[in-house]
Protein backbone atom coordinates (compact mmCIF):
# COMPACT_ATOMS: atom_id res chain seq x y z
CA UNK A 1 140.87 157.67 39.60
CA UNK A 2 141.92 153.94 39.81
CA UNK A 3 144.70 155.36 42.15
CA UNK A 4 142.39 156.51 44.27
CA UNK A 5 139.73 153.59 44.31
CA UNK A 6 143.19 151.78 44.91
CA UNK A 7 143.45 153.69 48.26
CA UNK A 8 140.22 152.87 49.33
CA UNK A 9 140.51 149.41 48.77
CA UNK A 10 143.53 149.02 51.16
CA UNK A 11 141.80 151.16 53.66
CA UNK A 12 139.01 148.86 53.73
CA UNK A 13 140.88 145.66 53.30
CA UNK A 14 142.43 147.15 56.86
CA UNK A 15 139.25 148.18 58.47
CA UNK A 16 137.15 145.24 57.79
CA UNK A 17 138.47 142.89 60.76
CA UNK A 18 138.09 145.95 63.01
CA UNK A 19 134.94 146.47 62.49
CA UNK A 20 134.03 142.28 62.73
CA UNK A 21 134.28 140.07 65.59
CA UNK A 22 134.92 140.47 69.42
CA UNK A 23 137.86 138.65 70.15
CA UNK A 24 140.13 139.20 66.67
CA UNK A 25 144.00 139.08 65.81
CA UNK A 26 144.26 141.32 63.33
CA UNK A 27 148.29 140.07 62.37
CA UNK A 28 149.03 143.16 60.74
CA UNK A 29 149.11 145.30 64.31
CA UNK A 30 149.23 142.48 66.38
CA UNK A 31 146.62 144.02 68.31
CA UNK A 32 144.23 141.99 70.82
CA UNK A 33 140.49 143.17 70.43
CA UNK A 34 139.73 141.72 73.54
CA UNK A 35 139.66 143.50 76.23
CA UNK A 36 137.85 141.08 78.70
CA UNK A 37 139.04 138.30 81.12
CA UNK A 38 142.65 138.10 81.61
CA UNK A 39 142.38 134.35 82.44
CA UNK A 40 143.59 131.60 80.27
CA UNK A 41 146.71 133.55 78.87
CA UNK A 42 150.06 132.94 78.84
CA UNK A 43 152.99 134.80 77.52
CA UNK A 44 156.06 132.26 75.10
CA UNK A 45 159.39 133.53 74.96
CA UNK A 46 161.65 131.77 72.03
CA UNK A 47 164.75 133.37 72.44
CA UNK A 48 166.00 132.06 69.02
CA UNK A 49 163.25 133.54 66.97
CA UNK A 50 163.80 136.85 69.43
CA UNK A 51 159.86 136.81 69.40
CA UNK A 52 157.26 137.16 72.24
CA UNK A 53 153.60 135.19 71.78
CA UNK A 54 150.84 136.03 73.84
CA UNK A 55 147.82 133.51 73.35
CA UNK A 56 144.42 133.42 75.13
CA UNK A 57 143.34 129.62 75.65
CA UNK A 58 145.20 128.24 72.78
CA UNK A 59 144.71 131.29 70.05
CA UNK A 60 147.23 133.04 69.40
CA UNK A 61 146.53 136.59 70.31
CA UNK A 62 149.53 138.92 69.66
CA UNK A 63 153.81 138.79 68.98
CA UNK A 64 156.21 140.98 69.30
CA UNK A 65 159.71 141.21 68.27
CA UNK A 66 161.77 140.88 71.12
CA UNK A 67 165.36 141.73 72.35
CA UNK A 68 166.75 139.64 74.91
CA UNK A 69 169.65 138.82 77.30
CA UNK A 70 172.69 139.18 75.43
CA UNK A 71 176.03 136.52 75.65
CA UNK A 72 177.08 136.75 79.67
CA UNK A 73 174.11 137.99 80.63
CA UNK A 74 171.78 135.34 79.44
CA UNK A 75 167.98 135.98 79.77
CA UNK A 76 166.74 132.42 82.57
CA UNK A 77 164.43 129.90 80.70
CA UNK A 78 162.17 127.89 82.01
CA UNK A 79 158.14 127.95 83.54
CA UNK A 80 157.86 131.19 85.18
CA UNK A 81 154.95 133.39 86.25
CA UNK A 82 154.40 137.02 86.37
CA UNK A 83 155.36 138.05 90.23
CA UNK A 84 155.06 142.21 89.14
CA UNK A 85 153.43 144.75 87.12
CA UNK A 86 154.61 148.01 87.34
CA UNK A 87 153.81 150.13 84.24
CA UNK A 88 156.12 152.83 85.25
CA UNK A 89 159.29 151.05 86.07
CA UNK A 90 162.48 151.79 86.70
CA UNK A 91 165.85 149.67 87.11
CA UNK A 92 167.38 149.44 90.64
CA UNK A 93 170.61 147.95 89.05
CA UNK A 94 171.49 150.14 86.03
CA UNK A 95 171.08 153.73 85.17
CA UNK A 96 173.26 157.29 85.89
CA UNK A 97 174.09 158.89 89.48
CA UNK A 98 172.76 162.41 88.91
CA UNK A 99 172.97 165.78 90.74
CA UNK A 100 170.89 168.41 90.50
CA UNK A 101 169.01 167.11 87.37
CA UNK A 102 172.77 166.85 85.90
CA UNK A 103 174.16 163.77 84.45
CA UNK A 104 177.29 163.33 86.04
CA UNK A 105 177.80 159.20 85.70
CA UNK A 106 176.21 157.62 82.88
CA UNK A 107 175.59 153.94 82.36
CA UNK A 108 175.83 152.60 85.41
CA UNK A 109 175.74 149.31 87.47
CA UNK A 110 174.81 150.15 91.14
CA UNK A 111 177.06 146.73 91.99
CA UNK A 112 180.13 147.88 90.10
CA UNK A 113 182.04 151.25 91.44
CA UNK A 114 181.40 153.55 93.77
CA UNK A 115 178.65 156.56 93.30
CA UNK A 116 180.00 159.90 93.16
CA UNK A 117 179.81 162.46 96.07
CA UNK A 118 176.60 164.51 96.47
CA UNK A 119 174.98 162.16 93.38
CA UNK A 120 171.81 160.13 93.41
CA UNK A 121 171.06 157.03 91.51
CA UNK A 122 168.58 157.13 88.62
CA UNK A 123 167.46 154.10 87.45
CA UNK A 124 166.82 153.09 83.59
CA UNK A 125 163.14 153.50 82.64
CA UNK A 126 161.25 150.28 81.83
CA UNK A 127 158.02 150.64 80.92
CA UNK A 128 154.86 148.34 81.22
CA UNK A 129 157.42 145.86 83.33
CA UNK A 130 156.03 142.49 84.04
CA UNK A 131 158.70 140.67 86.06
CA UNK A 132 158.97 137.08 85.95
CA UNK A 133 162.22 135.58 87.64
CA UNK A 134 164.14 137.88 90.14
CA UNK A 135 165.37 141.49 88.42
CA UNK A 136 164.18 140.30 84.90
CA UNK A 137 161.00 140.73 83.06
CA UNK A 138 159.56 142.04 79.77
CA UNK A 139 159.35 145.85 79.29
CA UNK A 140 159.78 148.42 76.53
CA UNK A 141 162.96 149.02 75.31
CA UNK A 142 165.39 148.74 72.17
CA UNK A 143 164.73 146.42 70.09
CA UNK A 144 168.08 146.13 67.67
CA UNK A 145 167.12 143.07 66.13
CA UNK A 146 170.04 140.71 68.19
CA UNK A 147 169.89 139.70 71.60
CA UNK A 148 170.92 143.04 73.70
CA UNK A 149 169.91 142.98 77.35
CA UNK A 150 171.32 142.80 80.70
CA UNK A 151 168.60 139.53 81.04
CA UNK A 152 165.51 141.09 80.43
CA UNK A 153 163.25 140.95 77.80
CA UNK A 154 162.53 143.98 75.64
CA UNK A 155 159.65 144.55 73.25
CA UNK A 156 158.82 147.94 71.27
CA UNK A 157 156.82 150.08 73.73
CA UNK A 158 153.36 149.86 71.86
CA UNK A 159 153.89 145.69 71.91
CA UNK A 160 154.80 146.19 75.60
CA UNK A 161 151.97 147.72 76.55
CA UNK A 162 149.40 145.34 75.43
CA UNK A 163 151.55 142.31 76.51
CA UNK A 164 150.80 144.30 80.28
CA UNK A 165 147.54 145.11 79.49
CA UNK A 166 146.51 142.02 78.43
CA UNK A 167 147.85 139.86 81.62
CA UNK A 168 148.05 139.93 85.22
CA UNK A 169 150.33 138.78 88.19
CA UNK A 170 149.87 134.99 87.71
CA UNK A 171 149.95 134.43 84.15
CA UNK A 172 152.48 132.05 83.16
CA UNK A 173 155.83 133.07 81.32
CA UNK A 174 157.13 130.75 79.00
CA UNK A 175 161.17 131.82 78.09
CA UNK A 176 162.56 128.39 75.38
């Protein structure tokens, strides 16, 4: 029996700051409860915790783990903005050429090489993309706990999709 009360406790130890509160963190999920005005958010990068912050006003709101730009292909830092969302996403640099629904080039970059006869490219997915300077942005991906993109910042795909959820084109990106 005290295994089960047990069980119940961390249930409701769990549901308790659902169930309280319009506008909670609960640090746990990292979820955002608040699903009303975008305004007043901003999204902070540090690339040497490989963490994403999202904060409404100055509360902060949600993080992610992160993956970014690894050596030689450095994600930019700086005060950026988001210029793009595009929830279904897909990379016009990197990918395979395919034919036919057949693989027949794999890891590509469109700028290196030429594509093979009769092929088509086929980007990379990257979803819930919110771009911020040029081709990068955050987006789901990998996340392998080191710095492991061509630039862009990746977060696991649930994280992802609440950073995009949570913004819109105009909220400022923070990369340090």
């Amino acid at each position: 029996m005290n295994l089960f009360l047990s069980h119940i406790a961390r249930r409701a130890w769990i549901a308790i700051p659902l169930l309280t509160g319009s506008c909670t963190m609960i640090p746990e999920l990292g979820a955002l409860t608040d699903r009303g005005d975008t305004r007043h958010r901003r999204i902070v990068v540090s690339l040497r915790e490989q963490k994403a912050y999202l904060y409404h006003e100055r509360e902060l709101v949600a993080e992610s783990a992160i993956s970014s730009g690894r050596e030689g292909k450095n994600t930019p830092t700086g005060h950026f903005s988001v210029v793009e969302k595009d929830s279904d996403h897909r990379s016009s640099l990197y990918g395979n050429y395919v034919q036919n629904g057949r693989v027949v080039k794999q890891n590509v970059d469109v700028r290196k090489g030429g594509r093979p006869s009769g092929t088509k490219f086929e980007g990379v997915p990257m979803p819930y993309f919110l771009r911020f300077s040029g081709a990068c942005g955050l987006h789901a991906g990998k996340i392998p706990g080191y710095p492991a993109s061509s630039g862009c910042i990746r977060l696991p795909k649930r994280q992802a999709k609440r950073f995009y959820d949570a913004v819109r084109v105009g909220t400022p990106v923070i990369v340090e």
